[in-house]
C-alpha atoms as a PDB file:
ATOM      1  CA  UNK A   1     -90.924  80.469  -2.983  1.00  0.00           C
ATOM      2  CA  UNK A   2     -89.428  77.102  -3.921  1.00  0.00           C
ATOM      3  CA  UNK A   3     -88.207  78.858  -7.177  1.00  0.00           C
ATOM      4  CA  UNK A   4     -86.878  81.612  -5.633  1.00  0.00           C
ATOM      5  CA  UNK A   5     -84.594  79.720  -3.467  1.00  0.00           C
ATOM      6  CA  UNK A   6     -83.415  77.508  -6.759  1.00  0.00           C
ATOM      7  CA  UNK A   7     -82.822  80.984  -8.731  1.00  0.00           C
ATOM      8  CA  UNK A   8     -80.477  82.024  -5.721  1.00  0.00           C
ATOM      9  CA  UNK A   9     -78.595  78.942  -5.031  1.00  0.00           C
ATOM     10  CA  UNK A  10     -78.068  79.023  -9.119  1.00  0.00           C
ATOM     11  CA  UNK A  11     -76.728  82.875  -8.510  1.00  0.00           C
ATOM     12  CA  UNK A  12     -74.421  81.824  -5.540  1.00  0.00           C
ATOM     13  CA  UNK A  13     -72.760  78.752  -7.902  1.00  0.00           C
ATOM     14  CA  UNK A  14     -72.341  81.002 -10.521  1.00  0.00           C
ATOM     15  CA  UNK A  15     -70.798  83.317  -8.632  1.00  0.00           C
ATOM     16  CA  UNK A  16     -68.347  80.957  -6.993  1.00  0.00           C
ATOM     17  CA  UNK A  17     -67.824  79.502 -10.250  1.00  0.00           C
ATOM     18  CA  UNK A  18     -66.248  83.120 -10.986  1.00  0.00           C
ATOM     19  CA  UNK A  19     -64.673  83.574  -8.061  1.00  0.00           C
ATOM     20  CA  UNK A  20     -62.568  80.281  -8.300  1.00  0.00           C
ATOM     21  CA  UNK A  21     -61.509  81.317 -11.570  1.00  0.00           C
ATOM     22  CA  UNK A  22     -60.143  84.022  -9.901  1.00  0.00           C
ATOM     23  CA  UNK A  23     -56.663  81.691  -9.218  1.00  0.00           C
ATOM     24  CA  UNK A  24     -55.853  78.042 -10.917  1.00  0.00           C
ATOM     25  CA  UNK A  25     -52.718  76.277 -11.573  1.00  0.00           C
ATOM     26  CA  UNK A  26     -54.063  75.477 -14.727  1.00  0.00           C
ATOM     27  CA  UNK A  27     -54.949  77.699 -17.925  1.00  0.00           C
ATOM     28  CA  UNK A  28     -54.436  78.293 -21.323  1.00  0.00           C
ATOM     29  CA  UNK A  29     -52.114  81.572 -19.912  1.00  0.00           C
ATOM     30  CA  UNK A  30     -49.719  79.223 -17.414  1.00  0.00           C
ATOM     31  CA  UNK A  31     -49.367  76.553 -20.615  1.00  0.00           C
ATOM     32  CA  UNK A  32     -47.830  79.742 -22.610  1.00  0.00           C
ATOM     33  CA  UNK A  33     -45.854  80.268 -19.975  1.00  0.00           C
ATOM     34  CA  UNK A  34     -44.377  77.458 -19.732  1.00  0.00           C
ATOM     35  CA  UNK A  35     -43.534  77.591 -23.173  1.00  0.00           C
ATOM     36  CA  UNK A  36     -41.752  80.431 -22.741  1.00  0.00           C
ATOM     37  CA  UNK A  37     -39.712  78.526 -19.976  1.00  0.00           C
ATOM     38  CA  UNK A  38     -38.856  76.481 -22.275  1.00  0.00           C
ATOM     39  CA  UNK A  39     -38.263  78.470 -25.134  1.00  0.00           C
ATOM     40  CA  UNK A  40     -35.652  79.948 -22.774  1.00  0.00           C
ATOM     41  CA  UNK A  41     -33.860  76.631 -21.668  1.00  0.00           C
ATOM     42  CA  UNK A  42     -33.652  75.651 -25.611  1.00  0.00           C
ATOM     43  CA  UNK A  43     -32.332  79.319 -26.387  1.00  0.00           C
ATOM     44  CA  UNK A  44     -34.827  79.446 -28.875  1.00  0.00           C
ATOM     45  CA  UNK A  45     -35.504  83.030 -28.747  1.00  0.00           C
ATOM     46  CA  UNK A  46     -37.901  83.343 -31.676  1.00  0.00           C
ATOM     47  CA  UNK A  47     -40.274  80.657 -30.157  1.00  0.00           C
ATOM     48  CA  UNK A  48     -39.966  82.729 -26.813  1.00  0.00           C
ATOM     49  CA  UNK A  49     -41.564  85.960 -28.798  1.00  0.00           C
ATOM     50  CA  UNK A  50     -43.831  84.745 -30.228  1.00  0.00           C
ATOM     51  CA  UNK A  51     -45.817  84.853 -26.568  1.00  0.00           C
ATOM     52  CA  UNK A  52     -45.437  88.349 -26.507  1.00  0.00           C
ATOM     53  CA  UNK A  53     -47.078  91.360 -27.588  1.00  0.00           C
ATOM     54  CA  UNK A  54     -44.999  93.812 -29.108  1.00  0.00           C
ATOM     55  CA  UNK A  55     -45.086  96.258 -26.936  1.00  0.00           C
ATOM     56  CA  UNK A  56     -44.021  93.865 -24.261  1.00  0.00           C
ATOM     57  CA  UNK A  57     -41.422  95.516 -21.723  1.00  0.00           C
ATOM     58  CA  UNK A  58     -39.093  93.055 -19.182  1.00  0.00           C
ATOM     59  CA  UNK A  59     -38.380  94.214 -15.994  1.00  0.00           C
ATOM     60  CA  UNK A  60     -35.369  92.071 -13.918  1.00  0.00           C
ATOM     61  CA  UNK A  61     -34.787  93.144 -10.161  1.00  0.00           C
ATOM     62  CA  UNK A  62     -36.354  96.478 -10.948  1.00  0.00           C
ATOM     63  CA  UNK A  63     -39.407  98.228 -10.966  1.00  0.00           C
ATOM     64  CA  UNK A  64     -37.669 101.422 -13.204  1.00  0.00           C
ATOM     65  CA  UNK A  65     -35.700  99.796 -16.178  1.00  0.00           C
ATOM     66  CA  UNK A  66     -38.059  97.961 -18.237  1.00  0.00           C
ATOM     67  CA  UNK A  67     -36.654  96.277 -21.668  1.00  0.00           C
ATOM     68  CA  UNK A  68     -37.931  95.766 -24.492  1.00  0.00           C
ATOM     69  CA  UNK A  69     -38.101  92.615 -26.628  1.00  0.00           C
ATOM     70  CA  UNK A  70     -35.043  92.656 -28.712  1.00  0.00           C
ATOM     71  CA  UNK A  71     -33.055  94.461 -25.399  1.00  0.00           C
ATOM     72  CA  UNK A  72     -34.692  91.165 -23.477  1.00  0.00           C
ATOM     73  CA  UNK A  73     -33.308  88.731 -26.116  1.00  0.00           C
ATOM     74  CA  UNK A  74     -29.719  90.375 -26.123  1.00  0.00           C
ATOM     75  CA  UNK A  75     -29.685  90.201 -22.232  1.00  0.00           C
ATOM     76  CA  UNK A  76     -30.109  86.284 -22.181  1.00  0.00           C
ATOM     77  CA  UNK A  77     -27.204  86.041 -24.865  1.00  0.00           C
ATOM     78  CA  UNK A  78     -25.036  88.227 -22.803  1.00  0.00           C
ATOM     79  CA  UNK A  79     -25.409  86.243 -19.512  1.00  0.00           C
ATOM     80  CA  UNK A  80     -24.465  83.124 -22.197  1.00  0.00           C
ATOM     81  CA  UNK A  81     -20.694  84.962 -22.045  1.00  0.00           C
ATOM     82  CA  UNK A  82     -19.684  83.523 -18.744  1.00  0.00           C
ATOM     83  CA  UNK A  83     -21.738  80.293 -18.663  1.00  0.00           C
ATOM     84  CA  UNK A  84     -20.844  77.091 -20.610  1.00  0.00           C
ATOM     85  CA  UNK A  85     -24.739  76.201 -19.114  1.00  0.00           C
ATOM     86  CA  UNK A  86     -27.487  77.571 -17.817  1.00  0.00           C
ATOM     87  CA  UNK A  87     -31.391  77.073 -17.520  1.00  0.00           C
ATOM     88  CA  UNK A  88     -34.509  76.584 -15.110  1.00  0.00           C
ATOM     89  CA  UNK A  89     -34.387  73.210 -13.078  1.00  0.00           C
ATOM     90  CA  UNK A  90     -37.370  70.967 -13.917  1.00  0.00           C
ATOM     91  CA  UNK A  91     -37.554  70.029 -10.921  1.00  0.00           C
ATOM     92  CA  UNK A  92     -39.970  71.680  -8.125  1.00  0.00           C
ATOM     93  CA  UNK A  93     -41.570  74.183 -10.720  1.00  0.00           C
ATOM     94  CA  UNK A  94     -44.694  75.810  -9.387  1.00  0.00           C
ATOM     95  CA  UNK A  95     -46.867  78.030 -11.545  1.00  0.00           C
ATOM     96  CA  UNK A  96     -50.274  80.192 -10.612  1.00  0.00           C
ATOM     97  CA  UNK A  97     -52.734  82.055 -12.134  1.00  0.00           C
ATOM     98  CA  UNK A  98     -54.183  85.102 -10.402  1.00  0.00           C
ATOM     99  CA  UNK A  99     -57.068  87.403 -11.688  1.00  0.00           C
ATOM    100  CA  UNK A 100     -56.977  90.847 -10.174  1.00  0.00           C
ATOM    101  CA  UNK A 101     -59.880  92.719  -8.610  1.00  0.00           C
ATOM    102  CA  UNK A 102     -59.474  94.965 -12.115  1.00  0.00           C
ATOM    103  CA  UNK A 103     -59.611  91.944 -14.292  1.00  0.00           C
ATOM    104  CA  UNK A 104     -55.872  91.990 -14.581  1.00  0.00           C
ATOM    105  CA  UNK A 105     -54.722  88.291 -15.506  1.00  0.00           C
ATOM    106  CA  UNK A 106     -51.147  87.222 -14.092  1.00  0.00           C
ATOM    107  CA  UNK A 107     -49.074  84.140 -14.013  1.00  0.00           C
ATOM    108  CA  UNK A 108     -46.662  83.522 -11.584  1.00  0.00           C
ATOM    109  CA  UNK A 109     -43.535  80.885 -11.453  1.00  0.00           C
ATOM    110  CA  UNK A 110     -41.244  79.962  -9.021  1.00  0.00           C
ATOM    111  CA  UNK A 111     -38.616  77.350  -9.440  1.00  0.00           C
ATOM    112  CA  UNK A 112     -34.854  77.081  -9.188  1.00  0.00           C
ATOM    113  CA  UNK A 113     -32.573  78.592 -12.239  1.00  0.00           C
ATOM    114  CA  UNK A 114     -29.069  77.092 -12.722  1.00  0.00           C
ATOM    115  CA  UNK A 115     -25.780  77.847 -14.352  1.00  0.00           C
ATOM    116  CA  UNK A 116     -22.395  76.342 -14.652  1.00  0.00           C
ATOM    117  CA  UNK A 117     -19.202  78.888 -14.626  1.00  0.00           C
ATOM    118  CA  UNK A 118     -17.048  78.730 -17.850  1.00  0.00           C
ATOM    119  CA  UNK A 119     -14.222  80.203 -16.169  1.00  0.00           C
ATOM    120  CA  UNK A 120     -13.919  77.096 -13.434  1.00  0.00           C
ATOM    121  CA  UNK A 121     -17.016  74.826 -13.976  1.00  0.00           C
ATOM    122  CA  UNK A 122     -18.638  75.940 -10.971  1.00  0.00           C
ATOM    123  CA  UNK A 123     -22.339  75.510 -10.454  1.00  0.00           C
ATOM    124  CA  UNK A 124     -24.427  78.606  -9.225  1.00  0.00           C
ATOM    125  CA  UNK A 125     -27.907  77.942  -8.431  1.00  0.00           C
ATOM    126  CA  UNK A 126     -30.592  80.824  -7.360  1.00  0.00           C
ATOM    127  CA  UNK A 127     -34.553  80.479  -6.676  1.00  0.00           C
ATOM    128  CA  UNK A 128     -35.977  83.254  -8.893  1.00  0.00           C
ATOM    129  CA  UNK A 129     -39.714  84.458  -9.010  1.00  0.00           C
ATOM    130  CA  UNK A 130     -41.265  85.589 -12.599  1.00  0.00           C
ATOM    131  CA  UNK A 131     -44.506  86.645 -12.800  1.00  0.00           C
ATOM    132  CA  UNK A 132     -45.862  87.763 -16.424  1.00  0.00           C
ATOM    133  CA  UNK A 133     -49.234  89.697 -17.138  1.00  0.00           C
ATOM    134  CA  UNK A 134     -51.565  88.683 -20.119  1.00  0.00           C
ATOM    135  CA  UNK A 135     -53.907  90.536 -22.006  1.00  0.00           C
ATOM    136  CA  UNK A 136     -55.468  88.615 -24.961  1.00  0.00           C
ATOM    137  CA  UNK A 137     -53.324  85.775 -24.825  1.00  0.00           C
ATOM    138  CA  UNK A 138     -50.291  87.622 -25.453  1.00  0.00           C
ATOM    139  CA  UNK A 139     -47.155  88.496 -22.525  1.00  0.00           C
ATOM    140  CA  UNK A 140     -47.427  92.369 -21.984  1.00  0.00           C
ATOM    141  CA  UNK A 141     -45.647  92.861 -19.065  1.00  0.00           C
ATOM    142  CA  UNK A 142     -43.039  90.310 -17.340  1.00  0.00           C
ATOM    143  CA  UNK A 143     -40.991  91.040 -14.187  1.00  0.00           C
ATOM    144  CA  UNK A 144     -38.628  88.823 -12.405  1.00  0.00           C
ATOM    145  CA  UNK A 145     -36.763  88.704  -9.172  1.00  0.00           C
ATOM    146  CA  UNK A 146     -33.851  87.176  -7.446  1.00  0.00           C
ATOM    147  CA  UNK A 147     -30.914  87.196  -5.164  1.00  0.00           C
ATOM    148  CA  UNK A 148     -27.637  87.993  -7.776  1.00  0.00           C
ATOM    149  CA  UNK A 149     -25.431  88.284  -5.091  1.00  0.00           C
ATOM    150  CA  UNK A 150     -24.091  84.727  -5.610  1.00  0.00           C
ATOM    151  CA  UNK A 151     -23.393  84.682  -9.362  1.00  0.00           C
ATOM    152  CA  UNK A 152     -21.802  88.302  -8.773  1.00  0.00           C
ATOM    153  CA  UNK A 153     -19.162  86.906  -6.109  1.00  0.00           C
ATOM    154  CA  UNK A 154     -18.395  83.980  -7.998  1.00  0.00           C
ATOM    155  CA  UNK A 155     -17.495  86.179 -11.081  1.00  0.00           C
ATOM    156  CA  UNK A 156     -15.478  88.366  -8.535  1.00  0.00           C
ATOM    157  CA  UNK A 157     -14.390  85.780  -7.173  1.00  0.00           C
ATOM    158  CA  UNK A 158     -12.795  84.503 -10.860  1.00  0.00           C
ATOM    159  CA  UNK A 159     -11.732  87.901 -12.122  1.00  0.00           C
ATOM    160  CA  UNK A 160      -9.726  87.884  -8.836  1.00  0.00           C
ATOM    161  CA  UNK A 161      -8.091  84.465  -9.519  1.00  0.00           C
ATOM    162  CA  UNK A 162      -7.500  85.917 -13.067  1.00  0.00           C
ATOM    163  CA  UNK A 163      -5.351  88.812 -11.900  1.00  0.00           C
ATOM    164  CA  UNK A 164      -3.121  86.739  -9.742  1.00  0.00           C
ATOM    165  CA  UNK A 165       0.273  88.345  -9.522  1.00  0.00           C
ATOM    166  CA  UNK A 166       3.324  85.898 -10.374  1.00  0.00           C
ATOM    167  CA  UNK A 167       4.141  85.832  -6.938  1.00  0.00           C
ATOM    168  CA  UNK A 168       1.001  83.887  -6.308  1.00  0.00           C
ATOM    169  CA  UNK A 169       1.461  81.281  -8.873  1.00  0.00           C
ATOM    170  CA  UNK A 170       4.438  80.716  -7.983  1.00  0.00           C
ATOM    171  CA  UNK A 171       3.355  80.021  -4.432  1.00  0.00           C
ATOM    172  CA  UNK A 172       0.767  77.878  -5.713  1.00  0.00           C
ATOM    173  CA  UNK A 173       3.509  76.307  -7.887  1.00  0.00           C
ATOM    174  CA  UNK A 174       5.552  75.583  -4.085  1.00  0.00           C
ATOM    175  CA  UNK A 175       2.656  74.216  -2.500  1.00  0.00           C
ATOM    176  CA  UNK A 176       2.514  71.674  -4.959  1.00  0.00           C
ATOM    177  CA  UNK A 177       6.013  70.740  -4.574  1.00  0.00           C
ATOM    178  CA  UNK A 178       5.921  71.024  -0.470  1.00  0.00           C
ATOM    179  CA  UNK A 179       2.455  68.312  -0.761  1.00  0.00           C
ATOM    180  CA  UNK A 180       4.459  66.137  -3.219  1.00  0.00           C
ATOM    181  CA  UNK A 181       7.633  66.039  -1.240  1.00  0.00           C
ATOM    182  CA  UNK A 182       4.983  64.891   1.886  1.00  0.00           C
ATOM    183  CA  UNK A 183       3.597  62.389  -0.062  1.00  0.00           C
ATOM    184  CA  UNK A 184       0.045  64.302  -0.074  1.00  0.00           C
ATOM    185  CA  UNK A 185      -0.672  63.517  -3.967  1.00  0.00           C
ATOM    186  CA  UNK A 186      -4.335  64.280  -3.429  1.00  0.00           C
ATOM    187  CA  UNK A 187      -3.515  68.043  -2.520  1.00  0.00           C
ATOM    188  CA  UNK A 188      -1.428  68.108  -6.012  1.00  0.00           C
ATOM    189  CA  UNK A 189      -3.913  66.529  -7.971  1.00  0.00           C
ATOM    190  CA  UNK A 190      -6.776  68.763  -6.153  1.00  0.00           C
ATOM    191  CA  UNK A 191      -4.221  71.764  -7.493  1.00  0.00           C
ATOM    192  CA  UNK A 192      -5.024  70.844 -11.376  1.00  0.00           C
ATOM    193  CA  UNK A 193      -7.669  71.700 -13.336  1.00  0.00           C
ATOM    194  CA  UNK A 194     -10.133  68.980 -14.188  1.00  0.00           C
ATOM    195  CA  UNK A 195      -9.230  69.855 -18.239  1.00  0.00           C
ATOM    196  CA  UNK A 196      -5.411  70.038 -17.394  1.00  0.00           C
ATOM    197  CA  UNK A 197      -3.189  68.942 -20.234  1.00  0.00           C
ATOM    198  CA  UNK A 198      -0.209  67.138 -19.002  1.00  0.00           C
ATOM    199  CA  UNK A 199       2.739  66.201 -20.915  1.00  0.00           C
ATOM    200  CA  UNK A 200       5.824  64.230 -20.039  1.00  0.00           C
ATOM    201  CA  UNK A 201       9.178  64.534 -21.728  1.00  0.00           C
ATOM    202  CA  UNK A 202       9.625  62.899 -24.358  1.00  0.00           C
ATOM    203  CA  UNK A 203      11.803  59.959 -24.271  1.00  0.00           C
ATOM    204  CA  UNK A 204      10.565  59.121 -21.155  1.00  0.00           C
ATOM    205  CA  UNK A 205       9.158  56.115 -20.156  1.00  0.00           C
ATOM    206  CA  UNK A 206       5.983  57.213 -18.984  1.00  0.00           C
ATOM    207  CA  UNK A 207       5.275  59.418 -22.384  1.00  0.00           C
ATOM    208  CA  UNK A 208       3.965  56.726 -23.876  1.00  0.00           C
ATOM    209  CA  UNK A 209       0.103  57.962 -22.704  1.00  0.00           C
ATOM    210  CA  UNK A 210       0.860  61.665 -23.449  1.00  0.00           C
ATOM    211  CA  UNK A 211      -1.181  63.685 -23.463  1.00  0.00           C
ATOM    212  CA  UNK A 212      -2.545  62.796 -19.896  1.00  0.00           C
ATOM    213  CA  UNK A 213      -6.045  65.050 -19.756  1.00  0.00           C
ATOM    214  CA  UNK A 214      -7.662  65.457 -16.422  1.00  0.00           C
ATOM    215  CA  UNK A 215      -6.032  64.746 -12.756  1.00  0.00           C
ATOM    216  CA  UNK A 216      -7.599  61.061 -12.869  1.00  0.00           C
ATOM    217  CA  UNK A 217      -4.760  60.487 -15.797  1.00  0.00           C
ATOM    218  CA  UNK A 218      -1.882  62.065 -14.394  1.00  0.00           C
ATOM    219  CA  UNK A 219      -2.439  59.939 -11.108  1.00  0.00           C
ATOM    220  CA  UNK A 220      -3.211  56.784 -13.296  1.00  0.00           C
ATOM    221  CA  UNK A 221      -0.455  57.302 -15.453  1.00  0.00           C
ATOM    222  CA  UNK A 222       2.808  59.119 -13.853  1.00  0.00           C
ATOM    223  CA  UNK A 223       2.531  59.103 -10.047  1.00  0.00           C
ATOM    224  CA  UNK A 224       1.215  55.618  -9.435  1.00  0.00           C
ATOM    225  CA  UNK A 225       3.822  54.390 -11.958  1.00  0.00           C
ATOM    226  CA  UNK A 226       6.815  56.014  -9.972  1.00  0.00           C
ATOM    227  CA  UNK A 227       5.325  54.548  -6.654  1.00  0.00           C
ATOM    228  CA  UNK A 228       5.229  51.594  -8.357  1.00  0.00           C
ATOM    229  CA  UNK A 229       9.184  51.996 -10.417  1.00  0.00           C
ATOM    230  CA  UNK A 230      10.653  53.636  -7.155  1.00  0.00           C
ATOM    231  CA  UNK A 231      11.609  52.977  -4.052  1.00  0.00           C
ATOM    232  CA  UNK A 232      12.367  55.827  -3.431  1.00  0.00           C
ATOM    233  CA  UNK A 233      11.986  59.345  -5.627  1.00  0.00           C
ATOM    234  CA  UNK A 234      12.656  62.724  -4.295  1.00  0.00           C
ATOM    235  CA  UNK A 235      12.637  66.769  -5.784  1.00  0.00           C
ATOM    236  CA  UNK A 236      15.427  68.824  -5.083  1.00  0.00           C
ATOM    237  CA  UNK A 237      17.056  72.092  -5.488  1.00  0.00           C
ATOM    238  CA  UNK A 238      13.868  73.400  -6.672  1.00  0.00           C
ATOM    239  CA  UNK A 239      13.762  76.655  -7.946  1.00  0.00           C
ATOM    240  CA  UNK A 240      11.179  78.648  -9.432  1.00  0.00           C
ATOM    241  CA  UNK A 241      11.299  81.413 -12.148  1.00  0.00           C
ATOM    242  CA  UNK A 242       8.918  84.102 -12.630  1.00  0.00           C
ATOM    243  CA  UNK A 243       7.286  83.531 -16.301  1.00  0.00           C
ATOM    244  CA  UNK A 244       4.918  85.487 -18.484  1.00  0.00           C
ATOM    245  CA  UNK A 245       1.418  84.630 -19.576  1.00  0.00           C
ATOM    246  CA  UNK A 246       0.473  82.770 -16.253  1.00  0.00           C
ATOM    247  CA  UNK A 247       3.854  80.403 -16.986  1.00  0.00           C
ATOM    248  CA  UNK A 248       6.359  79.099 -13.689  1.00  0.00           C
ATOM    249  CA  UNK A 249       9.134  77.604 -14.638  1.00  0.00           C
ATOM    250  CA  UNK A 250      10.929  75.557 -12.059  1.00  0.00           C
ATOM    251  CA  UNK A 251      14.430  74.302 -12.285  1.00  0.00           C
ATOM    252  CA  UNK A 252      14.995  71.171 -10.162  1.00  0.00           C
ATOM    253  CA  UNK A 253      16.749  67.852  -9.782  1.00  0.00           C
ATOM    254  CA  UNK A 254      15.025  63.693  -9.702  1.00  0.00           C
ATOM    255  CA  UNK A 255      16.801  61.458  -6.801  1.00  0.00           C
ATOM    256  CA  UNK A 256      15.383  58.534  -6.650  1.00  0.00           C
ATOM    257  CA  UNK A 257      16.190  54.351  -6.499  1.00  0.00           C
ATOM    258  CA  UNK A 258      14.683  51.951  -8.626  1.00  0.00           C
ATOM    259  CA  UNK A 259      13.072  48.611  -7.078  1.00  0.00           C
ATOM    260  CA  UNK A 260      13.426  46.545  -9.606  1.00  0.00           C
ATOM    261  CA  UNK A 261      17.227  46.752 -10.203  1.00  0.00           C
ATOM    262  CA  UNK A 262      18.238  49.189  -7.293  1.00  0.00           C
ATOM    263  CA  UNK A 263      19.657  51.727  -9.770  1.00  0.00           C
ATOM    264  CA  UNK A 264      20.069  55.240  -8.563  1.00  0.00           C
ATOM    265  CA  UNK A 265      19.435  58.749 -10.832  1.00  0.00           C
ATOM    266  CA  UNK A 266      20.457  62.170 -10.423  1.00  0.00           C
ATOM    267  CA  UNK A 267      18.941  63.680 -13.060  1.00  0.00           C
ATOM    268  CA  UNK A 268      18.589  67.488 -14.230  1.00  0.00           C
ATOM    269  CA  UNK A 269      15.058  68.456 -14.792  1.00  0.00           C
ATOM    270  CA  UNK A 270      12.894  71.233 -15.411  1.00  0.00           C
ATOM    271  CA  UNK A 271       8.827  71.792 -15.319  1.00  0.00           C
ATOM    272  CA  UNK A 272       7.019  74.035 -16.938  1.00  0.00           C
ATOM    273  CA  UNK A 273       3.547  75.035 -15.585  1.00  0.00           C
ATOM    274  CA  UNK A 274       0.840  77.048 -16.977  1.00  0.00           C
ATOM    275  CA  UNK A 275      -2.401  78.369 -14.475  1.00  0.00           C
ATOM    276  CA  UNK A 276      -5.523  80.113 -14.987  1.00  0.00           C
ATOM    277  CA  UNK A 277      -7.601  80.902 -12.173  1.00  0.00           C
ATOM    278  CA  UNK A 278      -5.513  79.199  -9.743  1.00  0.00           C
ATOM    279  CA  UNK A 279      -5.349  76.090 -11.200  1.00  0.00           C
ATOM    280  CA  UNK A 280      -2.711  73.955 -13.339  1.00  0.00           C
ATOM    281  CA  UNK A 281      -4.346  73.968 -17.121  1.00  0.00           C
ATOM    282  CA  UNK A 282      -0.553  72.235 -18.970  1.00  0.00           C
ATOM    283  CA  UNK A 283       2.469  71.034 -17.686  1.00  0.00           C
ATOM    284  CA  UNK A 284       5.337  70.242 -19.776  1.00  0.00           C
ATOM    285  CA  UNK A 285       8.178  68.265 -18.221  1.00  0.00           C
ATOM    286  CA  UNK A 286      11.704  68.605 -19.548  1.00  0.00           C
ATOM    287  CA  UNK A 287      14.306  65.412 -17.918  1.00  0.00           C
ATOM    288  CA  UNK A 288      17.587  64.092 -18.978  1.00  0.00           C
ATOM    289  CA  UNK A 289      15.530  60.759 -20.451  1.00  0.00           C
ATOM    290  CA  UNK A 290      19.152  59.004 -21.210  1.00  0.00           C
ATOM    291  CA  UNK A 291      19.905  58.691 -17.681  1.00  0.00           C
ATOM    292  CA  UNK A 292      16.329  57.799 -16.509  1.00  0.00           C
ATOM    293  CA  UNK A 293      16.172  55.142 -19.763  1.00  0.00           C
ATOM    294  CA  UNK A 294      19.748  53.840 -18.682  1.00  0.00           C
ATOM    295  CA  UNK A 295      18.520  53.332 -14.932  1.00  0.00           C
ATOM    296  CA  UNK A 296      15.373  51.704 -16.021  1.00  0.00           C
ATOM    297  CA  UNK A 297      17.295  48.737 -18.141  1.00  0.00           C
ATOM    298  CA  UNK A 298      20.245  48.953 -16.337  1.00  0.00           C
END
């Protein structure tokens, strides 16, 4: 009797010892995945196939289309086109392994992926879920899902900003001019691109930084330096000319009163803007320098 009941309680652990192997967060299977992972992050597409069998197939939002290994690989490089960056967050990653009723071995992953725009250095982040079956160590089958819908409107969202109609940057263009004219200089710098090249005319005083790269400069550098040169300084009889290639050129006049000596200008001036997606990328400033150097060491 007594051996009896040790035979059975041996039978029950060793049959809860199989059932509990039936899910873990830790096996040989989720290690490979996470290779792969990573092998993904790095762009290191040979390392990422070596974890597959060759029959492997890929199957992204869709239970239909299934890819195979080389049509995987050239999917990741395309979705490289629009992205200057782009990879799974450390961060929060969970994996599982689940053993099916048929003996079917799966790992699943969650975690968060994340990509930054080219176009306008815009972050998109998405929770996706992959889940890859196994058969002798090897990736057979992988299939992942997630919610595009934000990465498509931001790309929608840029091809839209792309196809701006002249009219538009000019407007853009006048908005700057209306915030500078009410002293709002953050709404002008907020206006340039974060690469923007900016050049003042040269022969002016404050083209001795040129190029100024990035809004930070062009405040450092031009408008804290009038605010500091002027008491007052003013834009007039602005006009603006439709230009090709993204270009507005605007015809205007300086008025302005130095501090320092109380000297006045009325100078001729013209600005010429370039914009992609919405946003200043170079400015080129054209002045007559003589009668700004003259008022300066009057």
């Amino acid at each position: 009797m007594k051996k009896t009941f040790v035979l059975a309680i041996t039978i029950l652990s060793l049959v809860a010892c199989k059932q509990e192997q039936r899910y873990t967060q830790n096996s040989p299977e989720i290690d490979t995945f996470k290779s792969v992972i990573k092998s993904y992050n790095d762009q290191d597409w040979d390392a990422m196939l070596v974890h597959y069998a060759d029959t492997a197939k890929t199957y992204n939002n869709s239970s239909d289309i299934g890819l195979t290994l080389s049509e995987m690989v050239d999917y990741h490089k395309e979705s490289l086109n629009n992205l200057s960056a782009r990879g799974f967050l450390e961060k929060e990653q969970e994996y599982e392994m689940v053993v099916t009723d048929k003996g079917d071995t799966w790992v699943n992953f969650w975690g968060d992926w994340e990509g930054t725009l080219k176009a306008n250095n815009k972050k998109i982040k998405i929770p996706i879920h992959l889940t890859a079956q196994f058969k002798d160590g090897k990736i057979v089958r992988t299939s992942g899902n997630w919610d595009n819908a934000p990465m498509v409107l931001a790309l929608q969202e840029i091809e839209a900003m792309n196809n701006l109609l002249p009219e538009e940057n000019r407007a853009i263009v006048n908005n700057m001019y209306q915030s500078f004219s009410q002293g709002d200089v953050p709404a002008v710098l907020a206006s340039l691109d974060p690469n923007v090249v900016w050049m003042e005319a040269e022969g002016n005083a404050y083209a001795d930084r040129n190029p100024y790269k990035g809004p930070d400069a062009v405040l450092e550098g031009v408008f804290s330096r009038i605010g500091e040169d002027y008491e007052s300084f003013t834009l007039e009889n602005i006009k603006l000319h439709e230009m090709a290639d993204d270009k507005v050129l605007a015809t205007l006049r300086y008025n302005g009163k130095l501090k320092g000596n109380g000297a006045t200008i009325d100078a001729q001036a013209a600005h010429l803007w370039t914009l992609s997606d919405g946003k200043v990328i170079a400015f080129q400033q054209y002045v007559d320098t003589k009668q700004l150097d003259e008022a300066l060491n009057k």
